[in-house]
PDB file of N, CA and C in Angstrom:
ATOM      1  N   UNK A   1     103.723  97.632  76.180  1.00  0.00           N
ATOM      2  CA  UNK A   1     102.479  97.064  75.724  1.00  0.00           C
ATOM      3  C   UNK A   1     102.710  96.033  74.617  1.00  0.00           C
ATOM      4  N   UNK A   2     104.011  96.127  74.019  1.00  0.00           N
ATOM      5  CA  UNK A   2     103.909  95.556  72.463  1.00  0.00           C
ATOM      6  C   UNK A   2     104.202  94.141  73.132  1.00  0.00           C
ATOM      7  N   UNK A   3     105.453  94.218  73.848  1.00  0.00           N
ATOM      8  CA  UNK A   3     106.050  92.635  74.686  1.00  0.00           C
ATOM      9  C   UNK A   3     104.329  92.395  74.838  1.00  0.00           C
ATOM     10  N   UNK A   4     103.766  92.502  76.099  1.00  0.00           N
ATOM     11  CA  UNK A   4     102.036  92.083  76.739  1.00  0.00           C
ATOM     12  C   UNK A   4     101.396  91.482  75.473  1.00  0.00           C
ATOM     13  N   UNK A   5     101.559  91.829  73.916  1.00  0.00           N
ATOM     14  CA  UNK A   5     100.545  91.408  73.033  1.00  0.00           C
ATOM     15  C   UNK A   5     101.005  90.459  72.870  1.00  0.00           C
ATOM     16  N   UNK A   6     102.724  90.178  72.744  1.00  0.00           N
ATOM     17  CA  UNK A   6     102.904  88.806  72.214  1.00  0.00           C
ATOM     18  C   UNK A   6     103.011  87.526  73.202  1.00  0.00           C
ATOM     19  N   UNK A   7     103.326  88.069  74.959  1.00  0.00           N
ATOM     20  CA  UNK A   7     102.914  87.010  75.661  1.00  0.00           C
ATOM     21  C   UNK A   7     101.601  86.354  75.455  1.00  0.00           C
ATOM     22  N   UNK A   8     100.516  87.366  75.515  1.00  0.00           N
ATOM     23  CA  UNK A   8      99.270  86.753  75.102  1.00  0.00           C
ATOM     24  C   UNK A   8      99.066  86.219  73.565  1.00  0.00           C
ATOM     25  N   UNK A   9      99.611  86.594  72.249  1.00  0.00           N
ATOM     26  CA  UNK A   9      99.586  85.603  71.333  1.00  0.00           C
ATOM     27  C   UNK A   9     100.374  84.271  71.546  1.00  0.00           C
ATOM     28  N   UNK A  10     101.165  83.923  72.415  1.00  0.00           N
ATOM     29  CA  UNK A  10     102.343  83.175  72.445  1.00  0.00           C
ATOM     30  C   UNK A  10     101.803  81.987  73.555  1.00  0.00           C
ATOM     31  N   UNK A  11     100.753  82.719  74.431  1.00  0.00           N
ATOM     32  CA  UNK A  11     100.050  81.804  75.381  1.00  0.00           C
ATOM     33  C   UNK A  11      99.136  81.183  74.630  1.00  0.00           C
ATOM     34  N   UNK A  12      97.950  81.982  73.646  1.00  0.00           N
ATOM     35  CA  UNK A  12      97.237  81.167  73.325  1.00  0.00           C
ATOM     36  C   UNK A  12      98.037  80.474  71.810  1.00  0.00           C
ATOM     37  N   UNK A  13      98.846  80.682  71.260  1.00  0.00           N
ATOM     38  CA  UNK A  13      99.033  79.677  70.369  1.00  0.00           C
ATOM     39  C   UNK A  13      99.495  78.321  71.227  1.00  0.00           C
ATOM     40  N   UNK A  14     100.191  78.444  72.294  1.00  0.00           N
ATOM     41  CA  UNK A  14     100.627  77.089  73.092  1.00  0.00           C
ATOM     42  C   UNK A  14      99.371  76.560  73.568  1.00  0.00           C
ATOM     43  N   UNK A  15      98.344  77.335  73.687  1.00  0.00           N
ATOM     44  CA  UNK A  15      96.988  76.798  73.886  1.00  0.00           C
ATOM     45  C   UNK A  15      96.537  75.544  72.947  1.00  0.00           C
ATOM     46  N   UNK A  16      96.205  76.259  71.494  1.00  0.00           N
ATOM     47  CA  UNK A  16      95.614  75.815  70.644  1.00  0.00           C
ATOM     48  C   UNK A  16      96.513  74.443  70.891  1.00  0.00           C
ATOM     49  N   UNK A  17      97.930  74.613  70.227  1.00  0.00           N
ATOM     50  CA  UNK A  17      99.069  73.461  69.864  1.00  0.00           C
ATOM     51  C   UNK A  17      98.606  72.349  71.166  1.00  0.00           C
ATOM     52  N   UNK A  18      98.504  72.637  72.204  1.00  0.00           N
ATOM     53  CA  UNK A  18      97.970  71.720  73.045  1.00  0.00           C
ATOM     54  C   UNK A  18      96.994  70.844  72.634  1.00  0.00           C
ATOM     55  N   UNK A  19      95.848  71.859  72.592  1.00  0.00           N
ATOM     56  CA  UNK A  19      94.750  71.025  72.534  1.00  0.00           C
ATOM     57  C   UNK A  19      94.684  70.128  71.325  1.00  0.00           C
ATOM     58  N   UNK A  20      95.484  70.236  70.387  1.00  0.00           N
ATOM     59  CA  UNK A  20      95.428  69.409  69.094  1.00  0.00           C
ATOM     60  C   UNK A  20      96.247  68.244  69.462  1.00  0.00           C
ATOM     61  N   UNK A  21      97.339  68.233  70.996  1.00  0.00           N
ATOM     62  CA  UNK A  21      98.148  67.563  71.227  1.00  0.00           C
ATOM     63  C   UNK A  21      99.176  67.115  70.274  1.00  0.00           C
ATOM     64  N   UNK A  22      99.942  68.226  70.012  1.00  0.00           N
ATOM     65  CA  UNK A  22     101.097  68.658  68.961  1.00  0.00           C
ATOM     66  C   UNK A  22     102.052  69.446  70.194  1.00  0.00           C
ATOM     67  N   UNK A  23     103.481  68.806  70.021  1.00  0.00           N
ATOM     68  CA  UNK A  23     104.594  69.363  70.503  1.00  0.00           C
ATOM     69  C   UNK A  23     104.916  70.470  69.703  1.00  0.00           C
ATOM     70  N   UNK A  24     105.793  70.862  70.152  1.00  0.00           N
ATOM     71  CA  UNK A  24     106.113  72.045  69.511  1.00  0.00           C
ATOM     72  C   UNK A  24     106.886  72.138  67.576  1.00  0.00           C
ATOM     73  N   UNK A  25     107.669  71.124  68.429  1.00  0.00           N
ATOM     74  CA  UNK A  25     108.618  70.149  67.033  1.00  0.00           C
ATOM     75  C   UNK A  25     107.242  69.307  66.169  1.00  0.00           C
ATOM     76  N   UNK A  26     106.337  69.368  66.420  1.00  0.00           N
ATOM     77  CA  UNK A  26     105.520  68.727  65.312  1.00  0.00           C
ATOM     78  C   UNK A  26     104.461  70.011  64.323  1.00  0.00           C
ATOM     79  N   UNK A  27     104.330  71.078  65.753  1.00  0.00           N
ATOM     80  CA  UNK A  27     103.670  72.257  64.754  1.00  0.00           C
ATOM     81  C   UNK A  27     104.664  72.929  63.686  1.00  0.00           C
ATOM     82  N   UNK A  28     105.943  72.690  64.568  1.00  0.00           N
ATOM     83  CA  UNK A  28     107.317  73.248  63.298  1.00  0.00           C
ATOM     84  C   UNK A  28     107.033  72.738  61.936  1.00  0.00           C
ATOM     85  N   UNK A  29     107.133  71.249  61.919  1.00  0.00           N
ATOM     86  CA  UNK A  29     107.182  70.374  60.881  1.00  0.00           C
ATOM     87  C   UNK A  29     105.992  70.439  60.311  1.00  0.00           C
ATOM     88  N   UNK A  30     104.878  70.379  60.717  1.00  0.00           N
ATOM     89  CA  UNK A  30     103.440  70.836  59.900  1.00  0.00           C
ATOM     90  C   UNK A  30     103.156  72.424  59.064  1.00  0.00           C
ATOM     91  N   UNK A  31     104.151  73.194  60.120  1.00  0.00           N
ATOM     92  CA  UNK A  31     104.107  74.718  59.480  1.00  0.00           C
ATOM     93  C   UNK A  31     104.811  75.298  58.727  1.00  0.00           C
ATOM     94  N   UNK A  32     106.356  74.415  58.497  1.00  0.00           N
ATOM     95  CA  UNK A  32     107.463  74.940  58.103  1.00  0.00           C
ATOM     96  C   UNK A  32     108.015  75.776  58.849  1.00  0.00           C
ATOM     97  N   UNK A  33     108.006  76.201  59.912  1.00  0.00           N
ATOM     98  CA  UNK A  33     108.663  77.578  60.477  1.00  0.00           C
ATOM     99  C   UNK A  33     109.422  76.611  61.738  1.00  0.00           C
ATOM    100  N   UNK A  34     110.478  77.150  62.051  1.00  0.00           N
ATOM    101  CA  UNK A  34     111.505  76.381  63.020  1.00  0.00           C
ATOM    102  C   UNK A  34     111.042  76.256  64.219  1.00  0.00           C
ATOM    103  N   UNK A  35     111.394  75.165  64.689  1.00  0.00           N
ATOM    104  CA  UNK A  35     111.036  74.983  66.154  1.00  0.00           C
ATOM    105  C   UNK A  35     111.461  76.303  66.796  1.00  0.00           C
ATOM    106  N   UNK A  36     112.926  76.350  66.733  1.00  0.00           N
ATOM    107  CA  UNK A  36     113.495  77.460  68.021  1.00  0.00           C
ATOM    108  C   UNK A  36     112.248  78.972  67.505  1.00  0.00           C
ATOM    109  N   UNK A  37     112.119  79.182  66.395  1.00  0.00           N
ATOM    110  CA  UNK A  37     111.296  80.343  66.358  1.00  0.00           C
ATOM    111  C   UNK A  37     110.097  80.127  67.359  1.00  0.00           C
ATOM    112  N   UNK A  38     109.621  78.863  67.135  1.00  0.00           N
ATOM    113  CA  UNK A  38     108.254  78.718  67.405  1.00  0.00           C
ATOM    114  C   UNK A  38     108.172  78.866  68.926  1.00  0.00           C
ATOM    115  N   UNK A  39     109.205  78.529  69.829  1.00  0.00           N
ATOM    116  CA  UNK A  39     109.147  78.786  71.061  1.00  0.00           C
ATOM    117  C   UNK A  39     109.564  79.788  71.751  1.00  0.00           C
ATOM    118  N   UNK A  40     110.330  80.554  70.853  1.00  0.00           N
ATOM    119  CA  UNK A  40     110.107  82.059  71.145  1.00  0.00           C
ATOM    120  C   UNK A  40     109.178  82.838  71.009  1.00  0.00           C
ATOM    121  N   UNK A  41     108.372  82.384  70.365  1.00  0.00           N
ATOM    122  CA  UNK A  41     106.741  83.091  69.743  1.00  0.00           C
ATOM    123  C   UNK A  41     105.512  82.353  71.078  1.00  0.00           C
ATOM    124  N   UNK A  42     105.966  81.227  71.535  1.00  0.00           N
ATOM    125  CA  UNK A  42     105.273  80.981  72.639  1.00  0.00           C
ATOM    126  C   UNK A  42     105.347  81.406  74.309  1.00  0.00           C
ATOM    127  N   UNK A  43     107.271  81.732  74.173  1.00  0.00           N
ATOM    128  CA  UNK A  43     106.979  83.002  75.086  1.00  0.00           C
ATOM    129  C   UNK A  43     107.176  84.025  75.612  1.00  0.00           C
ATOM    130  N   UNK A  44     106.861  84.768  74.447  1.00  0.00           N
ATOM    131  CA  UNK A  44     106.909  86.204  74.174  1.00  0.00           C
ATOM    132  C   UNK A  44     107.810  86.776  73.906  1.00  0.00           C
ATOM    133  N   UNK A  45     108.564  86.494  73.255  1.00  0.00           N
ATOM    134  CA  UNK A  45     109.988  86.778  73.008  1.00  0.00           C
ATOM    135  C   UNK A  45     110.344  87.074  71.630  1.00  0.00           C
ATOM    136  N   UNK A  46     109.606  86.801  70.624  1.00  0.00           N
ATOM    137  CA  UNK A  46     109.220  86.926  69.466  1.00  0.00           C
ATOM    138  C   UNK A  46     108.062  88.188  68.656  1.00  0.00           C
ATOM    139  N   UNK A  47     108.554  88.938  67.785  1.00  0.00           N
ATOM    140  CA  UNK A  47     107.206  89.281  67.440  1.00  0.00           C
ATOM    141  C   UNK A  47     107.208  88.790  65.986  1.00  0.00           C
ATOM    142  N   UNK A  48     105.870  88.038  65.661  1.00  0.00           N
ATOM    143  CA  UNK A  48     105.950  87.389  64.755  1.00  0.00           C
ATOM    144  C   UNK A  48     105.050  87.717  63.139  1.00  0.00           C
ATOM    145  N   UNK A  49     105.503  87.613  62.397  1.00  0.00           N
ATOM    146  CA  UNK A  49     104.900  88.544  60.972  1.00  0.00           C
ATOM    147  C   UNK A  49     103.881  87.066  60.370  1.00  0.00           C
ATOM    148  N   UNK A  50     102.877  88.971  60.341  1.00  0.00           N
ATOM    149  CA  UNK A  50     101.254  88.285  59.743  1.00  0.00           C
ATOM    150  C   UNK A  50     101.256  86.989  58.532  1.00  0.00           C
ATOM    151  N   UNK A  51     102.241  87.043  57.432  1.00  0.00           N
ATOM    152  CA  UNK A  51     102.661  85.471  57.195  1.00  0.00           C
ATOM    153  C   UNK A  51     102.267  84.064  57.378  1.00  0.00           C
ATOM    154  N   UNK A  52     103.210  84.380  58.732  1.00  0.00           N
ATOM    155  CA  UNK A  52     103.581  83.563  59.486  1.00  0.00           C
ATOM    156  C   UNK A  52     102.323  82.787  61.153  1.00  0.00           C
ATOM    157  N   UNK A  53     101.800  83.872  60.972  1.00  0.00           N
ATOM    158  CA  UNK A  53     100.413  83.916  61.735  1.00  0.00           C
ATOM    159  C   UNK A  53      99.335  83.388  60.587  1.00  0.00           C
ATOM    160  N   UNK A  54      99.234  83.660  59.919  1.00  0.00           N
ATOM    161  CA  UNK A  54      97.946  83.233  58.935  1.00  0.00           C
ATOM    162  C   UNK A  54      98.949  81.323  58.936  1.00  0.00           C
ATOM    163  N   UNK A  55      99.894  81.481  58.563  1.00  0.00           N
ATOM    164  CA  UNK A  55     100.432  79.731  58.380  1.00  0.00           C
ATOM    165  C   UNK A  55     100.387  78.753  59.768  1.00  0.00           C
ATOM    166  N   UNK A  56     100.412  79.279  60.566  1.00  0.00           N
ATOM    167  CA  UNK A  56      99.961  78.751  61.894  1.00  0.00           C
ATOM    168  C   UNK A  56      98.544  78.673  62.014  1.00  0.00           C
ATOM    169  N   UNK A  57      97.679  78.992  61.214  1.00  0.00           N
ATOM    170  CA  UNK A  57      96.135  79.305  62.091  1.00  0.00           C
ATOM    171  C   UNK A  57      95.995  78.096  60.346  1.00  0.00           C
ATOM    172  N   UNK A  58      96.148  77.921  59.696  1.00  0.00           N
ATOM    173  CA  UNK A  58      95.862  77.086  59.052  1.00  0.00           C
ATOM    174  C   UNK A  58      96.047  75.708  59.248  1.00  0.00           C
ATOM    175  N   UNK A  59      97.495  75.699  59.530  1.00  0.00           N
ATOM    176  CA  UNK A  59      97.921  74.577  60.343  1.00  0.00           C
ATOM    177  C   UNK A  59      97.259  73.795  61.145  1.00  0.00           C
ATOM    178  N   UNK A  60      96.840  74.720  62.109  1.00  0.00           N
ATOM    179  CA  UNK A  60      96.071  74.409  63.222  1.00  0.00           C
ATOM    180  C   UNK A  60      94.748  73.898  62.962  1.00  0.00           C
ATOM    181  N   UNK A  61      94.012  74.603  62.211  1.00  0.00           N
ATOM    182  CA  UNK A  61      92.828  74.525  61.264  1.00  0.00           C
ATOM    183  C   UNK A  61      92.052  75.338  62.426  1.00  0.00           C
ATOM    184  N   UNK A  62      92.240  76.446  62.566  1.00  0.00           N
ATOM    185  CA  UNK A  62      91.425  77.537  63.248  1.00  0.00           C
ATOM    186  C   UNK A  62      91.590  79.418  62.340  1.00  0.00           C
ATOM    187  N   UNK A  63      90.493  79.793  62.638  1.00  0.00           N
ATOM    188  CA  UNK A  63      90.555  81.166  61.893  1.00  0.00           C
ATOM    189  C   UNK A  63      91.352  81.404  62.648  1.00  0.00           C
ATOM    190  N   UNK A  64      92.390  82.422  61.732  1.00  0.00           N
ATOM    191  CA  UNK A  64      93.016  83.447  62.332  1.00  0.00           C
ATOM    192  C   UNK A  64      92.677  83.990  63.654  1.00  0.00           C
ATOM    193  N   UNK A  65      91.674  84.654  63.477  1.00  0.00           N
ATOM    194  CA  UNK A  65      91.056  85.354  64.967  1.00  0.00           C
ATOM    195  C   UNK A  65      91.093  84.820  66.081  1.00  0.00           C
ATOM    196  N   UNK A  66      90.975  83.348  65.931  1.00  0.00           N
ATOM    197  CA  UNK A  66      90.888  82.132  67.190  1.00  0.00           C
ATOM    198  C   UNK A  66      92.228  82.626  68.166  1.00  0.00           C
ATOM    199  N   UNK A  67      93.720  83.083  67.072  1.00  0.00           N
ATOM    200  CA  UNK A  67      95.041  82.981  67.713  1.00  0.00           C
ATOM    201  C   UNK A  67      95.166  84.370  68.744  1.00  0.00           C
ATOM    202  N   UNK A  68      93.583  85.510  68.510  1.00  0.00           N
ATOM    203  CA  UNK A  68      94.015  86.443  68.652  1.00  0.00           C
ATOM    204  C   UNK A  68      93.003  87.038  70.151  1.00  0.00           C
ATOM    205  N   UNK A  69      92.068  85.283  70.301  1.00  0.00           N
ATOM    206  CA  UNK A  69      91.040  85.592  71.316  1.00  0.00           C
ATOM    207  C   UNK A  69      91.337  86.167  73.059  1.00  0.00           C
ATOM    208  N   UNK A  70      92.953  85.476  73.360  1.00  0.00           N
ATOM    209  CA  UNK A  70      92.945  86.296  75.079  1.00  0.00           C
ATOM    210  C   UNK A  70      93.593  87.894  74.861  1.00  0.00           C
ATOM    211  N   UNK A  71      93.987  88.392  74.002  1.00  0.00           N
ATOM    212  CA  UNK A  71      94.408  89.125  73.421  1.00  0.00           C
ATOM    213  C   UNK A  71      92.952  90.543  73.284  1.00  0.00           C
ATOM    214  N   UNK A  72      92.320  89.914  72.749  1.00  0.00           N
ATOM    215  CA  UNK A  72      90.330  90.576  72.651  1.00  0.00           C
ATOM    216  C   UNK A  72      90.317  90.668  74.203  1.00  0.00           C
ATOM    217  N   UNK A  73      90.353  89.689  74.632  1.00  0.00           N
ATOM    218  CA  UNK A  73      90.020  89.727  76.515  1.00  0.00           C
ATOM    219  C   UNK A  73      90.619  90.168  77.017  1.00  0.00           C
ATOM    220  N   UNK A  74      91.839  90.337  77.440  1.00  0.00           N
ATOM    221  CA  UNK A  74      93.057  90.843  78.329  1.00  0.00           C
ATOM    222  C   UNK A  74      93.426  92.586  78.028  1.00  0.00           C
ATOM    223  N   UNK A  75      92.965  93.071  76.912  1.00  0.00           N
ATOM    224  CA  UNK A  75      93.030  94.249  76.739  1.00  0.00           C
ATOM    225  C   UNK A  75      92.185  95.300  77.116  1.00  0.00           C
ATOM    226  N   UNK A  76      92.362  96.186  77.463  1.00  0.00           N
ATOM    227  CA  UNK A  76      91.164  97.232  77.565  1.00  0.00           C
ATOM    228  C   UNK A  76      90.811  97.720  76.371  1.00  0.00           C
ATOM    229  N   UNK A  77      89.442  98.237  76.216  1.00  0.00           N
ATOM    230  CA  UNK A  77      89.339  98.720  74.988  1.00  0.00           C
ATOM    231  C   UNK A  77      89.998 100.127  74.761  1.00  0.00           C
ATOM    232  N   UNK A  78      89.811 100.648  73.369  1.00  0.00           N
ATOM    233  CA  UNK A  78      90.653 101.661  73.056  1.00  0.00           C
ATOM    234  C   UNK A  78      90.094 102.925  72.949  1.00  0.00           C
TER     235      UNK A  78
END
């Protein structure tokens, strides 16, 4: 289950980074955090500390929660 959470954080952060039309190497350089991390965190290969999640969702200029929306959807409730 834990891998499943971070494909789905890792999909929609490549989401967001899209839609702002930012490579990967440019969200690095806006976020400070390394490219190679960053594309392990996009797919799923990474689990990545709250940090580092709050510095991405700023970046981006989206709440936190935004990074955490297919994640809300794709899960069953508990």
């Amino acid at each position: 289950m834990n891998h499943d959470l971070q494909v789905l954080f890792g999909r929609r952060l490549a989401e967001l980074r899209k839609q702002k039309g930012w490579s990967q190497e440019q969200l690095a350089l806006e976020s400070g955090i390394a490219r190679s991390y960053l594309g392990g965190v996009e797919r799923g290969q990474r689990n990545i500390a709250l940090l580092n999640i709050c510095k991405l969702a700023k970046t981006l200029g989206v709440p936190v929660g935004e990074l955490f929306t297919y994640i809300n959807k794709s899960l069953p409730p508990m």
